[in-house]
PDB file of N, CA and C in Angstrom:
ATOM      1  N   UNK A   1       9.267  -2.663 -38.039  1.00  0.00           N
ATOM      2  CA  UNK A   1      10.059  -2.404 -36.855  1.00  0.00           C
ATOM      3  C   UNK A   1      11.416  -3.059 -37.046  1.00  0.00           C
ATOM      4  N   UNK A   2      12.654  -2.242 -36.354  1.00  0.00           N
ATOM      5  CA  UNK A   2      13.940  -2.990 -37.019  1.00  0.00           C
ATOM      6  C   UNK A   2      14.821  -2.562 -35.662  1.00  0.00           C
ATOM      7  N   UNK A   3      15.209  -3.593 -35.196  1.00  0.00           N
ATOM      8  CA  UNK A   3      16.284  -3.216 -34.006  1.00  0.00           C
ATOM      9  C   UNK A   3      17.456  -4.334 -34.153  1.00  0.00           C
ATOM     10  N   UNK A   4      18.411  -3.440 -34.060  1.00  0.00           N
ATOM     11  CA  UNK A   4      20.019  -3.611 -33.818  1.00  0.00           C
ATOM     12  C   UNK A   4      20.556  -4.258 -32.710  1.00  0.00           C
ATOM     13  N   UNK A   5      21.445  -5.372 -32.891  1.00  0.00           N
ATOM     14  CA  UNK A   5      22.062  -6.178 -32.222  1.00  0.00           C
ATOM     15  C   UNK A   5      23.074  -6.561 -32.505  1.00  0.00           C
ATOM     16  N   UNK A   6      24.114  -6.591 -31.282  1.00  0.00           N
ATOM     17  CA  UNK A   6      25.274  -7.005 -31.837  1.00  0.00           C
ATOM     18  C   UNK A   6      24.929  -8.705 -32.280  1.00  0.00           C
ATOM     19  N   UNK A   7      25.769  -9.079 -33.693  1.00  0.00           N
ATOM     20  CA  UNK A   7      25.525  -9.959 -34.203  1.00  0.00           C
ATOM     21  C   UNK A   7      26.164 -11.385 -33.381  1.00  0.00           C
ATOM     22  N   UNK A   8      27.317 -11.418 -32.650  1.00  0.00           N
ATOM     23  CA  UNK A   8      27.395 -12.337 -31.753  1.00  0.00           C
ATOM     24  C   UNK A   8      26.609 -12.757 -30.700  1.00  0.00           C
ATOM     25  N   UNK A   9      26.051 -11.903 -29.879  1.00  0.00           N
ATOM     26  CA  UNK A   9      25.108 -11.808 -29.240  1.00  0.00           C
ATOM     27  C   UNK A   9      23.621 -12.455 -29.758  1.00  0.00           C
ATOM     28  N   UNK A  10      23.407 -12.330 -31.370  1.00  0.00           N
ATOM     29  CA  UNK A  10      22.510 -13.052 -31.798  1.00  0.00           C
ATOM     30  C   UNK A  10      22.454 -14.096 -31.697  1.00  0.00           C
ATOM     31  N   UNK A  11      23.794 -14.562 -32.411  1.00  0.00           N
ATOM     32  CA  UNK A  11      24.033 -15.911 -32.648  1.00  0.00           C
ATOM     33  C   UNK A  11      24.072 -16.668 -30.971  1.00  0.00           C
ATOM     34  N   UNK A  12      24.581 -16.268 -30.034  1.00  0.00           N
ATOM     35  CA  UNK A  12      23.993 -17.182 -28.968  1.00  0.00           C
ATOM     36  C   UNK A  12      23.087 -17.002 -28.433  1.00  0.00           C
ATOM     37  N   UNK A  13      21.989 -16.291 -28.637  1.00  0.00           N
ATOM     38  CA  UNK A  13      20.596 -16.160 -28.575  1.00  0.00           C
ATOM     39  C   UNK A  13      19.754 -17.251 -29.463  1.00  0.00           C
ATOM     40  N   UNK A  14      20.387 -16.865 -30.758  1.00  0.00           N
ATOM     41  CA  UNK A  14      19.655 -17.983 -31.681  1.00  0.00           C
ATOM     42  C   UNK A  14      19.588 -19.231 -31.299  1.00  0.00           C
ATOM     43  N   UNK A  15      21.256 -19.834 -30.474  1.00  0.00           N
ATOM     44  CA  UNK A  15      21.966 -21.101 -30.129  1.00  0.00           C
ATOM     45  C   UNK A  15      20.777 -21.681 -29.159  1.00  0.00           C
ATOM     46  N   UNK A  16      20.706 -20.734 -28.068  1.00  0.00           N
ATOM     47  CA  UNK A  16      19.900 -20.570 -27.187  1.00  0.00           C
ATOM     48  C   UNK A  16      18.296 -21.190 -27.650  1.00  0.00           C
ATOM     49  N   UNK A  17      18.087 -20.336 -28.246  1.00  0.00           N
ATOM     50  CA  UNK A  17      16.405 -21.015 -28.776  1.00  0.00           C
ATOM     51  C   UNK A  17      16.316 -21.723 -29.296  1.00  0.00           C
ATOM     52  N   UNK A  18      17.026 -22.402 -30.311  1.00  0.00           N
ATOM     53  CA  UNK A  18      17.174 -23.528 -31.024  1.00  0.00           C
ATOM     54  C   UNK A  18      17.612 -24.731 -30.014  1.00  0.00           C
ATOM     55  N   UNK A  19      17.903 -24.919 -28.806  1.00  0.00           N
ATOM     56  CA  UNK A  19      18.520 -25.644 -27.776  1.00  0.00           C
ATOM     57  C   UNK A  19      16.606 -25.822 -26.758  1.00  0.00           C
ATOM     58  N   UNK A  20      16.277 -24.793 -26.835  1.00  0.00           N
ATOM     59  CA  UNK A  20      14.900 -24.878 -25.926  1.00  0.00           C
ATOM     60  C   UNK A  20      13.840 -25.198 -27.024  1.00  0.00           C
ATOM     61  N   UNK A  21      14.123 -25.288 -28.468  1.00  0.00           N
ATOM     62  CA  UNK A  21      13.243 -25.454 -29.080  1.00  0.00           C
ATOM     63  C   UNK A  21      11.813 -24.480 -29.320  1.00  0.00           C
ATOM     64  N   UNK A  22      12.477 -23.367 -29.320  1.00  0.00           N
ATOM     65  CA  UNK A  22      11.845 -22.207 -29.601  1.00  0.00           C
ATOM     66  C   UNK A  22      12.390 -21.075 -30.395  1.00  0.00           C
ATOM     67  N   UNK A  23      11.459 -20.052 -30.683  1.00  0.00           N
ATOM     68  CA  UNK A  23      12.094 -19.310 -31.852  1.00  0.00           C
ATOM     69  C   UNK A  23      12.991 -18.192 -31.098  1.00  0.00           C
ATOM     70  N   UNK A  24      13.693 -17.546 -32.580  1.00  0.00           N
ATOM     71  CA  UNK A  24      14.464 -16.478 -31.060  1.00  0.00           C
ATOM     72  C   UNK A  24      13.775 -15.117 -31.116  1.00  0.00           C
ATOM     73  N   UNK A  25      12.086 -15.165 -31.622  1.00  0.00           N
ATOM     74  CA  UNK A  25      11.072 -13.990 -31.200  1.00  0.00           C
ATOM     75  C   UNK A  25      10.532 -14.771 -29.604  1.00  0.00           C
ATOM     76  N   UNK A  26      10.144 -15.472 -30.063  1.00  0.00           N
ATOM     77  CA  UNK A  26       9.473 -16.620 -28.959  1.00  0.00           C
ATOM     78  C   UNK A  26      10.589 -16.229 -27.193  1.00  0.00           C
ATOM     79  N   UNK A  27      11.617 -16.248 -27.575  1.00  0.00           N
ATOM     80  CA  UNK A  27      12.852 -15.678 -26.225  1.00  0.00           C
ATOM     81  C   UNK A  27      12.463 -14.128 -25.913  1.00  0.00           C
ATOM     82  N   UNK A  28      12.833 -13.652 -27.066  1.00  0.00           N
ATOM     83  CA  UNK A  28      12.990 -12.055 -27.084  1.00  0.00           C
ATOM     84  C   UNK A  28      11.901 -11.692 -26.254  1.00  0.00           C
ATOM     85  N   UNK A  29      10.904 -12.179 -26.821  1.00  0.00           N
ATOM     86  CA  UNK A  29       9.540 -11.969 -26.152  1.00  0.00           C
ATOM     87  C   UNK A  29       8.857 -11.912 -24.631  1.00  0.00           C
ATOM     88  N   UNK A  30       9.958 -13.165 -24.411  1.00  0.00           N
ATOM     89  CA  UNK A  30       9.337 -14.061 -22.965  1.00  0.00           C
ATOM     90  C   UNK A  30      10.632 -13.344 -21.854  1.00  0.00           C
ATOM     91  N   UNK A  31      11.782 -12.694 -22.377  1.00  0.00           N
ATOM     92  CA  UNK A  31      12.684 -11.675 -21.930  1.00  0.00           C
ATOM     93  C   UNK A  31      12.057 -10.735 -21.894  1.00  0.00           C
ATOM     94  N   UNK A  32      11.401 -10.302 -22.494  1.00  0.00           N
ATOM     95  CA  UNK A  32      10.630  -8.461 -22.120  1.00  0.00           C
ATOM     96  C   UNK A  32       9.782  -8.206 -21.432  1.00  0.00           C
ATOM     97  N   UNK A  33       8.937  -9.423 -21.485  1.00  0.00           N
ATOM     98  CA  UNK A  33       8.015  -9.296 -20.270  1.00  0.00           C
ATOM     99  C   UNK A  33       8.465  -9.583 -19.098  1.00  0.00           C
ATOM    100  N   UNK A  34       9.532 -10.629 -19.077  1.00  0.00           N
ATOM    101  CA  UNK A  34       9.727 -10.605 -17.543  1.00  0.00           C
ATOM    102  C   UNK A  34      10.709  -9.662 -17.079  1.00  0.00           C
ATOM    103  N   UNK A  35      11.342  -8.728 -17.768  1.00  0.00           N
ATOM    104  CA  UNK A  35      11.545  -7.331 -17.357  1.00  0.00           C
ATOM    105  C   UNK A  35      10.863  -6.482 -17.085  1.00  0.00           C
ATOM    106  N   UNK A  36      10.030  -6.341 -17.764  1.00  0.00           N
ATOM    107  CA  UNK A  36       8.646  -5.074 -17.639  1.00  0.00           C
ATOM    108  C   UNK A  36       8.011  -5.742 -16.296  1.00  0.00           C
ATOM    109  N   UNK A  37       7.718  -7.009 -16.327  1.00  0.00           N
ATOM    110  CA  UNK A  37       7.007  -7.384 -15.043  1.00  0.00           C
ATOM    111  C   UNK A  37       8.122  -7.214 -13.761  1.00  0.00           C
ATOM    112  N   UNK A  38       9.375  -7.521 -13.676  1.00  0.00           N
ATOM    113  CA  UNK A  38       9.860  -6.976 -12.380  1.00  0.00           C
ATOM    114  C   UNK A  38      10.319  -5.705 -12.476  1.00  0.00           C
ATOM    115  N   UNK A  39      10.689  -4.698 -13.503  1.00  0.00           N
ATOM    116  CA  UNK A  39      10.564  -3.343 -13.048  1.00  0.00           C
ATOM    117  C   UNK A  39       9.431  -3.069 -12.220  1.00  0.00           C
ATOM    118  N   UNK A  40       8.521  -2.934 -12.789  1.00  0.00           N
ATOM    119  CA  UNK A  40       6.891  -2.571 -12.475  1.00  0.00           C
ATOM    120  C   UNK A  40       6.718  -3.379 -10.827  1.00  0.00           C
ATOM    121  N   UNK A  41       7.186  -4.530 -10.528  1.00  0.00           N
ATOM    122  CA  UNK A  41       7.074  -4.977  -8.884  1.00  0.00           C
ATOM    123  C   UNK A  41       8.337  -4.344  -8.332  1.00  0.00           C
ATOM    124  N   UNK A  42       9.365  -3.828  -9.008  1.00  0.00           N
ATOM    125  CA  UNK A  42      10.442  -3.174  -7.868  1.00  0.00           C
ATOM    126  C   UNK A  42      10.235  -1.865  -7.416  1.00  0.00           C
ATOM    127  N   UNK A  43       9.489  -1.092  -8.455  1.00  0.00           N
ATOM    128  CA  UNK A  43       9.154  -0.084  -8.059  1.00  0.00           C
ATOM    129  C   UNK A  43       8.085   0.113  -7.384  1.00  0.00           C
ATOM    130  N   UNK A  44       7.427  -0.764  -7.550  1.00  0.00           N
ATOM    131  CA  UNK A  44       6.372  -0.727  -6.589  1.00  0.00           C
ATOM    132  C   UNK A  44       6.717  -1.070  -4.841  1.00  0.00           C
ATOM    133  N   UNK A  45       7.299  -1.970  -4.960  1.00  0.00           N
ATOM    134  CA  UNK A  45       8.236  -1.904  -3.519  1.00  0.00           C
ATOM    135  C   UNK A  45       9.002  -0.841  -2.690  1.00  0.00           C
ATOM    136  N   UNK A  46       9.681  -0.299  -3.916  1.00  0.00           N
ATOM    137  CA  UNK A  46       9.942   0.695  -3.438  1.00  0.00           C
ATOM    138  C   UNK A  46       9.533   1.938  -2.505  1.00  0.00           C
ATOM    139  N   UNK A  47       7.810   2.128  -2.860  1.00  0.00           N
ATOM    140  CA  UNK A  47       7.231   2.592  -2.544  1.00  0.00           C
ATOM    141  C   UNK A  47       6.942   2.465  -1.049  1.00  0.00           C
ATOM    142  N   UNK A  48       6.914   3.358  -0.267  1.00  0.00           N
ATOM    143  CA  UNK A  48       6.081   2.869   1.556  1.00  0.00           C
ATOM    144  C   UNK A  48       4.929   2.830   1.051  1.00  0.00           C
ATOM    145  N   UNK A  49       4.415   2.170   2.446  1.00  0.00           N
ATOM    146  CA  UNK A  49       2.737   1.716   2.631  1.00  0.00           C
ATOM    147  C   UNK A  49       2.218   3.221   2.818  1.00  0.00           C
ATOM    148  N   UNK A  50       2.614   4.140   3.753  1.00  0.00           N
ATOM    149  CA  UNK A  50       2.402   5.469   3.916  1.00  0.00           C
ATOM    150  C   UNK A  50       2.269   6.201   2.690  1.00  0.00           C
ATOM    151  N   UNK A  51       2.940   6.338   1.260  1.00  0.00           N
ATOM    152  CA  UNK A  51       2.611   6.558   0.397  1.00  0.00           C
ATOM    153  C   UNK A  51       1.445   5.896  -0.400  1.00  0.00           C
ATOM    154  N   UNK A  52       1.314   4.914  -0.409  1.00  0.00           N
ATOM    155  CA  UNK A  52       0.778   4.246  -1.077  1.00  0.00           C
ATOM    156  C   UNK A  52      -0.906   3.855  -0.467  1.00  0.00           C
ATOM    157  N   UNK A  53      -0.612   4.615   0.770  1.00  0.00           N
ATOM    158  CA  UNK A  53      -2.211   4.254   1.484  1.00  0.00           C
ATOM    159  C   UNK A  53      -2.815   5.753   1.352  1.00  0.00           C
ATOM    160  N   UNK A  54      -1.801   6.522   0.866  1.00  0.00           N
ATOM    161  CA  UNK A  54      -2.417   7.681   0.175  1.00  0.00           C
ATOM    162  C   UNK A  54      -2.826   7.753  -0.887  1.00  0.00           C
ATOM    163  N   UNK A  55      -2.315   7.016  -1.323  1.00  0.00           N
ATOM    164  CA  UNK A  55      -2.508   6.720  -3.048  1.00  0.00           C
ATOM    165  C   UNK A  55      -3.978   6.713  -3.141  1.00  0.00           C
ATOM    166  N   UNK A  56      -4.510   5.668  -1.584  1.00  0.00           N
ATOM    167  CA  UNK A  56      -5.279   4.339  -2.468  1.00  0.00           C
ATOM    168  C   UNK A  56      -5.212   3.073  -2.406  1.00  0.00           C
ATOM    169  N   UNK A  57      -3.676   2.946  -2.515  1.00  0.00           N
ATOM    170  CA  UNK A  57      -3.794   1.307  -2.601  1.00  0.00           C
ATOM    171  C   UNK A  57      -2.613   1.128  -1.506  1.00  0.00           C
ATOM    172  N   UNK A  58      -2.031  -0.363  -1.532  1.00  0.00           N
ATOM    173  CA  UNK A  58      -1.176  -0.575  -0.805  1.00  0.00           C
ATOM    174  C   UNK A  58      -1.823  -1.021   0.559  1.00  0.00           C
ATOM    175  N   UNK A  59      -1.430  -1.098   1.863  1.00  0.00           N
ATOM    176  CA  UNK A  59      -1.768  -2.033   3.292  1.00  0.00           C
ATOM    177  C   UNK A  59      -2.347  -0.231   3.888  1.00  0.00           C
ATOM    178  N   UNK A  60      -3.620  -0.172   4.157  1.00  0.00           N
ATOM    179  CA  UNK A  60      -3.704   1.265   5.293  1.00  0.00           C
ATOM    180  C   UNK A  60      -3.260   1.218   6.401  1.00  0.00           C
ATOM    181  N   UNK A  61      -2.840   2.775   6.767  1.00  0.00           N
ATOM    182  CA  UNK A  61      -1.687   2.728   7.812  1.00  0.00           C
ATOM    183  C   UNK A  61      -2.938   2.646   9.283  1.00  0.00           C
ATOM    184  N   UNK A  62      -2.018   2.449  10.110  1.00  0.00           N
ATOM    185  CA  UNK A  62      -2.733   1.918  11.588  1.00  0.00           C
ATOM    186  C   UNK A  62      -3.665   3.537  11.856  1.00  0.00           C
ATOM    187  N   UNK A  63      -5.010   3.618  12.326  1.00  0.00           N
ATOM    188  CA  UNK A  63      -5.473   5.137  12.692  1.00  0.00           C
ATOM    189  C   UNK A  63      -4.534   5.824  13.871  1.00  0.00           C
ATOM    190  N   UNK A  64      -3.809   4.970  14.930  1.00  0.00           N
ATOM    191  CA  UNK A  64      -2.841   5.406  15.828  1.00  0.00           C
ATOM    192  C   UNK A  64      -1.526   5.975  15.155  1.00  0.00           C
ATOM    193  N   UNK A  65      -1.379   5.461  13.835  1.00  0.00           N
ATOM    194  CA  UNK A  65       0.090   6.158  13.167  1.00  0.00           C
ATOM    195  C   UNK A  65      -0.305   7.581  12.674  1.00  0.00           C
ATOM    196  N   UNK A  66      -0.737   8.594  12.563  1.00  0.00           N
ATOM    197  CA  UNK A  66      -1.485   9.699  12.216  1.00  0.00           C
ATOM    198  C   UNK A  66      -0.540   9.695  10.819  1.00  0.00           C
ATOM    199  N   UNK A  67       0.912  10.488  11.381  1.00  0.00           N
ATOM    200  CA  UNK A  67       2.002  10.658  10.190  1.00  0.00           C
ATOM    201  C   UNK A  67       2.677   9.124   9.422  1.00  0.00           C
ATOM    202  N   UNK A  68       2.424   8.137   9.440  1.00  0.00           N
ATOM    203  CA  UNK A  68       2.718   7.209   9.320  1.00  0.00           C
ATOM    204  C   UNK A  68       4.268   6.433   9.314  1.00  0.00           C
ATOM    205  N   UNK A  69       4.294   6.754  11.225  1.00  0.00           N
ATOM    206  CA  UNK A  69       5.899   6.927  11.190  1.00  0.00           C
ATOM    207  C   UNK A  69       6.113   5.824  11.420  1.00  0.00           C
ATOM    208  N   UNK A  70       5.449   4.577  11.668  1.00  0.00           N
ATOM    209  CA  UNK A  70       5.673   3.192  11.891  1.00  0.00           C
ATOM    210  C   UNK A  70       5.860   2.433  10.868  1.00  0.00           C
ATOM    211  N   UNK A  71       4.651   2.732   9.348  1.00  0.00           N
ATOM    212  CA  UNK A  71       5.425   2.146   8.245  1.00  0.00           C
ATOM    213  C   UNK A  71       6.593   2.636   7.551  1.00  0.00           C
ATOM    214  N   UNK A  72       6.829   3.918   7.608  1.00  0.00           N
ATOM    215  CA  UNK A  72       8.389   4.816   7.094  1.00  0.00           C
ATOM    216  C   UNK A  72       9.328   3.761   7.588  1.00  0.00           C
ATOM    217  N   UNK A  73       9.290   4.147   8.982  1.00  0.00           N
ATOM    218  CA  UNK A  73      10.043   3.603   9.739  1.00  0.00           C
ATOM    219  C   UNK A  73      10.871   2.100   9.284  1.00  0.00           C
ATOM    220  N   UNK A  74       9.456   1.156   8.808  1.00  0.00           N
ATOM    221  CA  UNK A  74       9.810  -0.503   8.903  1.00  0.00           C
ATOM    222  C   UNK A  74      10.071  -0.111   7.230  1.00  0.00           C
ATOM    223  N   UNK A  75       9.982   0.257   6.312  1.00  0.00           N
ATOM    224  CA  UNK A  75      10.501   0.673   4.987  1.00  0.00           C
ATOM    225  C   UNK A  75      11.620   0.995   5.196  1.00  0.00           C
ATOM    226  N   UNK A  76      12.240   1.763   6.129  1.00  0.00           N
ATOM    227  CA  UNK A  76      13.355   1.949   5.772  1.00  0.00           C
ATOM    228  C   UNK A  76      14.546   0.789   6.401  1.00  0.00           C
ATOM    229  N   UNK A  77      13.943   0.714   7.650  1.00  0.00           N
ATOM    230  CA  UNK A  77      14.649  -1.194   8.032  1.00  0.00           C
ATOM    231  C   UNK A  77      14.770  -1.839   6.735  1.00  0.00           C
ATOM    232  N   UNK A  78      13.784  -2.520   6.034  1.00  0.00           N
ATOM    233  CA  UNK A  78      13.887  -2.999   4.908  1.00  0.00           C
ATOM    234  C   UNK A  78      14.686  -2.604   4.231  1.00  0.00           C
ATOM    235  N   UNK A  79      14.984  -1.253   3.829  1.00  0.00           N
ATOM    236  CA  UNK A  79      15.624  -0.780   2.620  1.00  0.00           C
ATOM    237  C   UNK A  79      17.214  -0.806   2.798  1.00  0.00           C
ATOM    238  N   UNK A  80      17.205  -0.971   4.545  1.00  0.00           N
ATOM    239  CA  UNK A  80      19.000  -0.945   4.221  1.00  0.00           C
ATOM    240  C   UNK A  80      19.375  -1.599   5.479  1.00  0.00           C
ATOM    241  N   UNK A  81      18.640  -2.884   5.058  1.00  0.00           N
ATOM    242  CA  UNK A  81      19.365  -4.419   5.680  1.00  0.00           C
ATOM    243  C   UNK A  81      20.158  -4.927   4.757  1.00  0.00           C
TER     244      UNK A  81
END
């Protein structure tokens, strides 16, 4: 496997791990997962409970919300505070 980097960018990466006393796979590494791990929770947020209690998973919506216009609703408060 072979991936391209700008070479300055290495070098304060390298600076970087050599300063924490780790390698600069040991960084690279511990950088990708904690990307993959908050993509994977933002999009999941993204999601309403109304979708997601269709899914399956996620909080089930109230039996009084039929269309689930109370969680839409507080999703979208959320989304554009």
């Amino acid at each position: 496997m072979e991936i391209s980097i700008d070479k300055e960018l290495y070098q304060q990466a390298q600076s970087y791990a050599q300063q924490q006393g780790l390698s600069i796979t040991a960084v690279i590494e511990s950088f990708l997962k904690r990307f993959i791990r908050n993509s994977h929770a933002a999009s999941e947020q993204a999601t309403p409970d109304i979708v997601l209690s269709l899914l399956g998973a996620g909080e089930p919506v109230a039996e009084d919300d039929i269309n689930g216009r109370q969680a839409y609703y507080q999703h979208l408060t959320e989304k554009h505070q």
